[in-house]
N, C-alpha and C. Protein backbone atom coordinates (compact mmCIF):
# COMPACT_ATOMS: atom_id res chain seq x y z
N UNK A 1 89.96 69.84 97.23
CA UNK A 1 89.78 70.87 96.23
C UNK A 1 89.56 70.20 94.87
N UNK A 2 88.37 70.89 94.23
CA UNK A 2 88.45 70.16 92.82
C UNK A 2 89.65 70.54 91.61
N UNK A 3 89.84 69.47 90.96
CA UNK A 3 90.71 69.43 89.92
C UNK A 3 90.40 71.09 89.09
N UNK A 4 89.66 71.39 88.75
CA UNK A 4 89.72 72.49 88.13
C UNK A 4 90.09 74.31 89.10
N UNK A 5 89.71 73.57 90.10
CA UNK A 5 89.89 74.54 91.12
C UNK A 5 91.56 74.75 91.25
N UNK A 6 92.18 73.34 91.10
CA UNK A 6 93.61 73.38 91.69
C UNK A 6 94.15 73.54 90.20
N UNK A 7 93.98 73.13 89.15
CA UNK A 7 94.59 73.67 87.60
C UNK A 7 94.33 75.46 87.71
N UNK A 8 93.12 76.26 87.42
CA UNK A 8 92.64 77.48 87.90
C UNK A 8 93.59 78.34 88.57
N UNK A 9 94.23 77.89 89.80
CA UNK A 9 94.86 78.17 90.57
C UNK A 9 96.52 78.38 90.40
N UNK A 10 96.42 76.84 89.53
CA UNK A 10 97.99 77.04 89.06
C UNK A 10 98.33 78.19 87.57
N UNK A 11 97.28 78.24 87.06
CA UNK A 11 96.96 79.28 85.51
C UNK A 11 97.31 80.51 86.13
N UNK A 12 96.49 80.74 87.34
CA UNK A 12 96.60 82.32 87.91
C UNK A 12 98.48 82.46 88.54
N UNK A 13 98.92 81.38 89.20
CA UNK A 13 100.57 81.82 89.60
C UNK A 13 101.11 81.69 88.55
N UNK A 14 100.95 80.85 87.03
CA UNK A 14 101.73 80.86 86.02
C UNK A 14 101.41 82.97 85.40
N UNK A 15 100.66 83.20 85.72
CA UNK A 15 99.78 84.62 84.85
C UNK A 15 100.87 85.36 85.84
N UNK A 16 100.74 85.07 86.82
CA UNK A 16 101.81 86.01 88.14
C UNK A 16 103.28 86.10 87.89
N UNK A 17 103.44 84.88 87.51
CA UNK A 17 104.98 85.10 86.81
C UNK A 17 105.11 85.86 85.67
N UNK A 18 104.32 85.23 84.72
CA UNK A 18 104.70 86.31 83.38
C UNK A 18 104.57 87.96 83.76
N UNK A 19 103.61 88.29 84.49
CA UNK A 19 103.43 90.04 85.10
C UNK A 19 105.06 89.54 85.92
N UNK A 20 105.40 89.53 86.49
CA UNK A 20 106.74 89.09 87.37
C UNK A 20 108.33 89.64 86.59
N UNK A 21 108.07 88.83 85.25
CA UNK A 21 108.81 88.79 84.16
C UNK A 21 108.61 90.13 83.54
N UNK A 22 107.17 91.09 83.25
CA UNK A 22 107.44 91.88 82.51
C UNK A 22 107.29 93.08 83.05
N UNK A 23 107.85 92.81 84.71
CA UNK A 23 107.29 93.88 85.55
C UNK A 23 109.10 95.02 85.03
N UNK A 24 108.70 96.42 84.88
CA UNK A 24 109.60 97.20 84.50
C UNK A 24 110.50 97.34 86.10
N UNK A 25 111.60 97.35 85.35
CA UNK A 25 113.18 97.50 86.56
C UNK A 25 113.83 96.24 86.34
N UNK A 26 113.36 95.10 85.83
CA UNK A 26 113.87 93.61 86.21
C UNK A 26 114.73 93.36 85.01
N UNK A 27 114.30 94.17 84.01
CA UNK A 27 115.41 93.77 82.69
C UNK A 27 117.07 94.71 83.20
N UNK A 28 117.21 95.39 84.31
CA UNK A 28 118.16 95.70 84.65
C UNK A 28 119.62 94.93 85.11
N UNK A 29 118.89 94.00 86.08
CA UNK A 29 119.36 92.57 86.27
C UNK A 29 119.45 91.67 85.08
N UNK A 30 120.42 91.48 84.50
CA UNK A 30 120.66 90.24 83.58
C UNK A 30 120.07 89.02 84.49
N UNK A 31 120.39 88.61 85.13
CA UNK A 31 119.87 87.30 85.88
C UNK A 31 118.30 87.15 86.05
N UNK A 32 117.68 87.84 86.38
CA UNK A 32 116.62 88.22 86.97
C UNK A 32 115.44 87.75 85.70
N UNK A 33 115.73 88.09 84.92
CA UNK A 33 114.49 87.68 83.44
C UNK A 33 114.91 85.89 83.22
N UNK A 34 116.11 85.63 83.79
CA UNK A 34 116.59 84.61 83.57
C UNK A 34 116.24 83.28 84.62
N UNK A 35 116.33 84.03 85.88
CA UNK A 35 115.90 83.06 87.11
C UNK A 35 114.14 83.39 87.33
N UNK A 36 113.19 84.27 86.40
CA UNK A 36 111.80 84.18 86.65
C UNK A 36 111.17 83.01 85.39
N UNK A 37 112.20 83.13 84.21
CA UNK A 37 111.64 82.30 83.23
C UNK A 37 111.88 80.79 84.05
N UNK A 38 112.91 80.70 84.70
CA UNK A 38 113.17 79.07 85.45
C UNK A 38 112.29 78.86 86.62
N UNK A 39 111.76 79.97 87.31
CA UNK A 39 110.44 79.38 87.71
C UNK A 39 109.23 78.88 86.70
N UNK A 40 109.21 79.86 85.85
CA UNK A 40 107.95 80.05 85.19
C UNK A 40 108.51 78.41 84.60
N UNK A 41 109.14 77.99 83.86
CA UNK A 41 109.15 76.65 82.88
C UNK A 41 109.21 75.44 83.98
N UNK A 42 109.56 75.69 85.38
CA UNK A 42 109.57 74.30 86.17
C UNK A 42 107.94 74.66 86.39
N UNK A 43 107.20 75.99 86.94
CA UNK A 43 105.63 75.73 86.63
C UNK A 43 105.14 74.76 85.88
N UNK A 44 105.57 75.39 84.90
CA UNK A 44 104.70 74.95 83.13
C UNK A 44 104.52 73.11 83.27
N UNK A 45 106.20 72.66 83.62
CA UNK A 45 106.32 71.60 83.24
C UNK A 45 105.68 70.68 84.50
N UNK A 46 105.31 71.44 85.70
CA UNK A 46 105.17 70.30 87.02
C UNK A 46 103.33 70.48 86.65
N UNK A 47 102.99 71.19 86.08
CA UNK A 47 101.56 71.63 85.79
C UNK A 47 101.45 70.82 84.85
N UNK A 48 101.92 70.25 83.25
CA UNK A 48 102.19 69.68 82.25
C UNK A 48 101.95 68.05 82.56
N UNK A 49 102.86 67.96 83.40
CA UNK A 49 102.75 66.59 83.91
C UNK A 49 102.00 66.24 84.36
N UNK A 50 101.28 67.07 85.55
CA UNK A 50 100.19 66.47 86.44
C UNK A 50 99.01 66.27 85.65
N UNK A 51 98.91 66.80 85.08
CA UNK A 51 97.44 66.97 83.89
C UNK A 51 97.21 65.18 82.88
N UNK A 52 99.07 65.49 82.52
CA UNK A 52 99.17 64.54 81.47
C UNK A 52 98.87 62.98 82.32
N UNK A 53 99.26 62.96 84.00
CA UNK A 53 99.23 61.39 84.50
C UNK A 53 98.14 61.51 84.90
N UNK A 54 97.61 62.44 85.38
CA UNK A 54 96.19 62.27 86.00
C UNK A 54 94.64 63.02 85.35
N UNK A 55 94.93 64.12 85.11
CA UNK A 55 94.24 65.04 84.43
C UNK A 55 92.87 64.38 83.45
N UNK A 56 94.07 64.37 82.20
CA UNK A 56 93.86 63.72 80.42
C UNK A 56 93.28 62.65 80.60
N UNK A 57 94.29 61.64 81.70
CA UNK A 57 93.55 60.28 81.47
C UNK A 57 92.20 60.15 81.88
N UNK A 58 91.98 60.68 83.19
CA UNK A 58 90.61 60.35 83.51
C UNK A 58 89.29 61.15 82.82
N UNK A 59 89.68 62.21 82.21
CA UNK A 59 88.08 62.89 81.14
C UNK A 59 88.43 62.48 79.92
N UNK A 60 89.71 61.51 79.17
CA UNK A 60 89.37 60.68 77.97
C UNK A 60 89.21 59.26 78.61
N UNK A 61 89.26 59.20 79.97
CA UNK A 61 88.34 58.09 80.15
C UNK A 61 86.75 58.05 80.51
N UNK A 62 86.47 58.93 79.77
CA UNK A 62 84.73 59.12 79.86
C UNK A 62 84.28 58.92 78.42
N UNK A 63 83.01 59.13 78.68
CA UNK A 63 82.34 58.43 77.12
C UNK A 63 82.54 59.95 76.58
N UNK A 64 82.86 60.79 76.63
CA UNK A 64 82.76 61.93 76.01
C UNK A 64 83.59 61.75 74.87
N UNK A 65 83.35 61.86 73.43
CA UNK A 65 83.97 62.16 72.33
C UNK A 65 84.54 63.70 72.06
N UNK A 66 84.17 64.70 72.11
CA UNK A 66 84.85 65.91 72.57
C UNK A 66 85.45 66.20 73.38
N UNK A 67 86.03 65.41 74.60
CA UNK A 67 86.89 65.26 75.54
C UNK A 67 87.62 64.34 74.80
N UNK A 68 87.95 63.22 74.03
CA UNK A 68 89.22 62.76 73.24
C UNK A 68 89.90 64.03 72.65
N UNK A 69 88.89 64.63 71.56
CA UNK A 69 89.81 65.93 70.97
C UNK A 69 90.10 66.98 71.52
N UNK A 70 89.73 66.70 72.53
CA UNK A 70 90.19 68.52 73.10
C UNK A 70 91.63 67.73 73.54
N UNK A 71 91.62 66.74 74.38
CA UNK A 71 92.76 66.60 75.21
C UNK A 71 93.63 66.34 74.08
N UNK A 72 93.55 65.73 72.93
CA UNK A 72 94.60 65.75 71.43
C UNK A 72 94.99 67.18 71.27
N UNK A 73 94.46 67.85 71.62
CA UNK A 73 94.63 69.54 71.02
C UNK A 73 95.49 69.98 71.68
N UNK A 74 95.55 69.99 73.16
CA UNK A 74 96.38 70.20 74.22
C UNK A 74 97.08 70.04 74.51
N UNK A 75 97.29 68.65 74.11
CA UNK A 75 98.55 67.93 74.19
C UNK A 75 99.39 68.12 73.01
N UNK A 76 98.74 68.92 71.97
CA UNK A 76 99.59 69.60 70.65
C UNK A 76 100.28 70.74 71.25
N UNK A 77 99.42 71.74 72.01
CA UNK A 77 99.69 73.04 73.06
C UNK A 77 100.95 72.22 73.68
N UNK A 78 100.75 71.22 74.11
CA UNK A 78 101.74 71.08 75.23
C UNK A 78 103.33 71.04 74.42
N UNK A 79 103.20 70.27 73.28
CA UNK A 79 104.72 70.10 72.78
C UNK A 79 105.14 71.05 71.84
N UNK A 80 103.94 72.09 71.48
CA UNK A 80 104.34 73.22 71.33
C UNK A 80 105.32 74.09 72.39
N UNK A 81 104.34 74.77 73.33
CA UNK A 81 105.02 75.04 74.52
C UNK A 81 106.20 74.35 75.04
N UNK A 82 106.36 72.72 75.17
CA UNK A 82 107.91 72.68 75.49
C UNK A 82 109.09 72.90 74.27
N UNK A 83 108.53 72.81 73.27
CA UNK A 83 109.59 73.40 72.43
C UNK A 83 110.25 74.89 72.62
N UNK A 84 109.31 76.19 72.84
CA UNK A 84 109.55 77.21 73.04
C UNK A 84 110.54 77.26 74.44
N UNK A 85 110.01 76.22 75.37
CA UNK A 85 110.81 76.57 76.33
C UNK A 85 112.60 75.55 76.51
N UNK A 86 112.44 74.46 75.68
CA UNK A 86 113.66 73.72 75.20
C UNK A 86 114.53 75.46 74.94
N UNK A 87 113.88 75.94 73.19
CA UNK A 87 114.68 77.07 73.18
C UNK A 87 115.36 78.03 74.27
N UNK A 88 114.19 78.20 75.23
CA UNK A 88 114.41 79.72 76.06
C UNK A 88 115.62 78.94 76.91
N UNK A 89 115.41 77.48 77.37
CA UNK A 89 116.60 77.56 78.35
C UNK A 89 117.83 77.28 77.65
N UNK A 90 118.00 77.53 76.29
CA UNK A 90 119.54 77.25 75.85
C UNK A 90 120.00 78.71 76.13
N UNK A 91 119.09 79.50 76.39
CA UNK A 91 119.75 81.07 75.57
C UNK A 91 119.62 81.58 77.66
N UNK A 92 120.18 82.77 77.45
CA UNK A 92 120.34 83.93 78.92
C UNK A 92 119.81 84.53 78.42
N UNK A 93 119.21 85.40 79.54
CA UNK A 93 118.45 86.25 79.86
C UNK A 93 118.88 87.75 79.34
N UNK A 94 119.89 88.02 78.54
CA UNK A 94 120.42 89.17 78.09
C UNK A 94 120.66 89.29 76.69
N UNK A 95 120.08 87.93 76.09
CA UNK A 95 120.03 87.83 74.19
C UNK A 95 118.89 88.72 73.85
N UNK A 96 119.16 89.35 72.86
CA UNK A 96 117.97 90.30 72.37
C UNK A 96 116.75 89.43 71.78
N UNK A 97 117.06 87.83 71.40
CA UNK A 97 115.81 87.69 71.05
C UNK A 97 115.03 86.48 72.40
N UNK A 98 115.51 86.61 73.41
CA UNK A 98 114.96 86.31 75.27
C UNK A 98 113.90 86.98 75.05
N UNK A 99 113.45 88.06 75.27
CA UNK A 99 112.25 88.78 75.11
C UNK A 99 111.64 88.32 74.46
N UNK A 100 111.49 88.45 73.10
CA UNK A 100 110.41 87.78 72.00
C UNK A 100 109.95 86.42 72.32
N UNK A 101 110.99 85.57 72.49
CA UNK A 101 110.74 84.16 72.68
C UNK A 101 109.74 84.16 74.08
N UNK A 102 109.92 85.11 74.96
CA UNK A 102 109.34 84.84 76.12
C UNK A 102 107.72 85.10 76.07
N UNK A 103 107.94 86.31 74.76
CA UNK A 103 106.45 86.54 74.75
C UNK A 103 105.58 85.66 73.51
N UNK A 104 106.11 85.25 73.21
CA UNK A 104 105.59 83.97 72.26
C UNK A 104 105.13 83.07 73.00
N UNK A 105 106.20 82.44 74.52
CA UNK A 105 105.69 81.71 75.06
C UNK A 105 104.52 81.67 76.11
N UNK A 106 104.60 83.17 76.32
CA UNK A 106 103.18 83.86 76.97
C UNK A 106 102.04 83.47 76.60
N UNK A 107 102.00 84.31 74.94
CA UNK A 107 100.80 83.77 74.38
C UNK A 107 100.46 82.79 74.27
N UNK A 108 101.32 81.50 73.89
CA UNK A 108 100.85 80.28 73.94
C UNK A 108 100.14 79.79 75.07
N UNK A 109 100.78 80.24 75.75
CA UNK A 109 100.64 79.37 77.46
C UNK A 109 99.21 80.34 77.81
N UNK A 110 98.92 81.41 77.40
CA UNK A 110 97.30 82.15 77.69
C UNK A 110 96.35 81.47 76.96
N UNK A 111 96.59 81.48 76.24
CA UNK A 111 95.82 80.84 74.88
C UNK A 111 95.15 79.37 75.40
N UNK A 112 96.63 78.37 75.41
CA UNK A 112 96.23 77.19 76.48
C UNK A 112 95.57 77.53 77.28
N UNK A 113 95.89 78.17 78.41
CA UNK A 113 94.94 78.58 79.66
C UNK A 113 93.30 78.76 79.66
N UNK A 114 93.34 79.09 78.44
CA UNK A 114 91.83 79.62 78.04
C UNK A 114 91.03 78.49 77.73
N UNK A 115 91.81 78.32 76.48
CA UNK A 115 90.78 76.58 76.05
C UNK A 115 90.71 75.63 77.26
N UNK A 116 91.81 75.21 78.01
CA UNK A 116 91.35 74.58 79.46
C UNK A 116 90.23 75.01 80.24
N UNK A 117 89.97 76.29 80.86
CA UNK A 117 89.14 77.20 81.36
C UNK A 117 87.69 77.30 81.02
N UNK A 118 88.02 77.40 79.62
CA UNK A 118 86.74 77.45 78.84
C UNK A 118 85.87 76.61 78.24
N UNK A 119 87.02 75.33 77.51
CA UNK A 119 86.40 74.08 77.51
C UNK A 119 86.67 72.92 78.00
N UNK A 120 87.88 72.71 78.57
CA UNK A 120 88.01 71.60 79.10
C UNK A 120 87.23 71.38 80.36
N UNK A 121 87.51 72.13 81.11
CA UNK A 121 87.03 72.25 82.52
C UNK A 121 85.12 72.38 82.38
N UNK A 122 84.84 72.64 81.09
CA UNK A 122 83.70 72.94 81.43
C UNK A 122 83.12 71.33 80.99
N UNK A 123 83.94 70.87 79.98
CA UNK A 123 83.56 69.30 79.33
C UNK A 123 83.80 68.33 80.72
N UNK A 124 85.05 68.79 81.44
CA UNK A 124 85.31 67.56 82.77
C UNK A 124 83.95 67.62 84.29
N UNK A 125 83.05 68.77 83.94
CA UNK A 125 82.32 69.40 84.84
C UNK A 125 80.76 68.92 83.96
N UNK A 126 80.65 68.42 83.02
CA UNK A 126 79.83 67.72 82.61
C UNK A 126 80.14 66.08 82.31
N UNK A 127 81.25 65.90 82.48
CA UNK A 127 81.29 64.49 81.88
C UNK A 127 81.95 63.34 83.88
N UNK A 128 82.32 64.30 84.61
CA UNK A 128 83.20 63.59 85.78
C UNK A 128 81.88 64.26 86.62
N UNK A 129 81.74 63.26 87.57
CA UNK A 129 80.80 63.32 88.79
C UNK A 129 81.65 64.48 89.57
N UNK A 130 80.95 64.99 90.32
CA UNK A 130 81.36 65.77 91.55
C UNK A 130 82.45 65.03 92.23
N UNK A 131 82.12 64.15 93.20
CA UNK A 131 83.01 63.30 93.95
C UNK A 131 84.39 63.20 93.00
N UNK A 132 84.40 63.00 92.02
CA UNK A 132 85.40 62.62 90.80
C UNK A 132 86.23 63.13 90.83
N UNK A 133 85.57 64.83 90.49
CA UNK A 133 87.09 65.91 90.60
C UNK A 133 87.07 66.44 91.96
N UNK A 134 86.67 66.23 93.05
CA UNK A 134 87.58 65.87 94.32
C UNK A 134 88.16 65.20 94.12
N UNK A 135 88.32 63.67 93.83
CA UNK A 135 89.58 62.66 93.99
C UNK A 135 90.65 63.58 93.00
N UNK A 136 90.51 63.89 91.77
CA UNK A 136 91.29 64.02 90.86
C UNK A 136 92.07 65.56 91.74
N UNK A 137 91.64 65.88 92.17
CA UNK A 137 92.24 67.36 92.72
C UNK A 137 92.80 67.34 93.85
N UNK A 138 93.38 66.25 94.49
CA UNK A 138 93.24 65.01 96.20
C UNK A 138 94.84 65.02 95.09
N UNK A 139 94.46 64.00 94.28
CA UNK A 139 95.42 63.29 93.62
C UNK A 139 96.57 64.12 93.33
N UNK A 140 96.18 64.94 92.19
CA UNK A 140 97.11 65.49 91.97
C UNK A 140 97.69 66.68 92.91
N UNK A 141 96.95 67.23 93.94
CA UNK A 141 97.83 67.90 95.14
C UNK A 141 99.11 67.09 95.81
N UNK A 142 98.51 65.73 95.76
CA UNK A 142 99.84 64.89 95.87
C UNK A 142 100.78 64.70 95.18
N UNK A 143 100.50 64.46 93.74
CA UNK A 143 101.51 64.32 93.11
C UNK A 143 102.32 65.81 92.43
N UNK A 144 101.68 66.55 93.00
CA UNK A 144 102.26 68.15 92.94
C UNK A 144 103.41 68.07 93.88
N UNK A 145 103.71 68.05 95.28
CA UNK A 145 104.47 67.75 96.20
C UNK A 145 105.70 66.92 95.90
N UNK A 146 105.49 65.84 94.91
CA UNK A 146 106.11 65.11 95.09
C UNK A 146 107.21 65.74 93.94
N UNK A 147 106.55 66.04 92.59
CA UNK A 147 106.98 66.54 91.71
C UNK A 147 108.04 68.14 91.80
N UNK A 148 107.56 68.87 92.42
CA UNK A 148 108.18 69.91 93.34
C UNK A 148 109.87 70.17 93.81
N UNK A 149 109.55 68.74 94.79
CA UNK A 149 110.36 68.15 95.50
C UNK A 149 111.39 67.96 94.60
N UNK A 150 110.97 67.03 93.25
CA UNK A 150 111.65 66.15 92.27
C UNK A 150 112.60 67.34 91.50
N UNK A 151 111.63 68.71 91.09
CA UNK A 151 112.35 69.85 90.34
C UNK A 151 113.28 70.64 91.11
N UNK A 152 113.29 70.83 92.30
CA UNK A 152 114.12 71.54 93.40
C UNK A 152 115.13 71.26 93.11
């Protein structure tokens, strides 16, 4: 599977959680907003990683100069986003400001989703051979597994 195919893929179950999170009945359960955000942030972060060891390196290892800055940009997204979620896991799922924070971290994390979608993937689909993002999408299915394993 190509790399963008298997990132794509992971955007759409991260999108599934947040609907998950803001599906009505679940704020009934105190726990429940609490144990979907701890899926949703071991997502974020096993998705985060794979990008950052395998991803980043290999389309800023192309001659592409707009592939250096995008992946600088992203990687701003990224320590944005773990900050929001540093916050969310100090706090439970029953603080009045859990909600807000969660949807802050929504937007961010759509927002990201998009610029990946829209330009990264479209810069790694001009700048990486075909064969390329097969390996890269090989690769990181592996190191998805392993990482998984590691967050369990």
């Amino acid at each position: 599977m190509k790399v963008t195919v298997l990132l794509k893929n992971d955007h759409d179950g991260l999108k599934a959680l947040f609907d998950k999170f803001n599906r009505p009945g679940g704020a009934r359960n105190q726990n429940f907003k609490k144990d979907v955000f701890d899926e949703i942030r071991k997502e974020i972060l096993v998705h985060f990683q794979m990008e950052q060891e395998i991803f980043y390196p290999a389309l800023g290892a192309t001659s592409s100069t707009q592939a250096t800055e995008m992946i600088a940009k992203v990687e701003q997204q990224h320590q944005s986003i773990e900050k929001v979620l540093e916050e969310l896991n100090g706090m439970n799922g029953s603080e009045k400001t859990f909600e807000s924070k969660m949807a802050t971290l929504k937007d961010t994390v759509v927002r990201h989703i998009q610029m990946e979608e829209e330009e990264i993937f479209d810069e790694a689909r001009k700048s990486l051979p075909e064969y390329r993002l097969e390996e890269l999408g090989l690769e990181m299915e592996e190191r998805r597994k392993i990482l998984v394993t590691l967050a369990a």
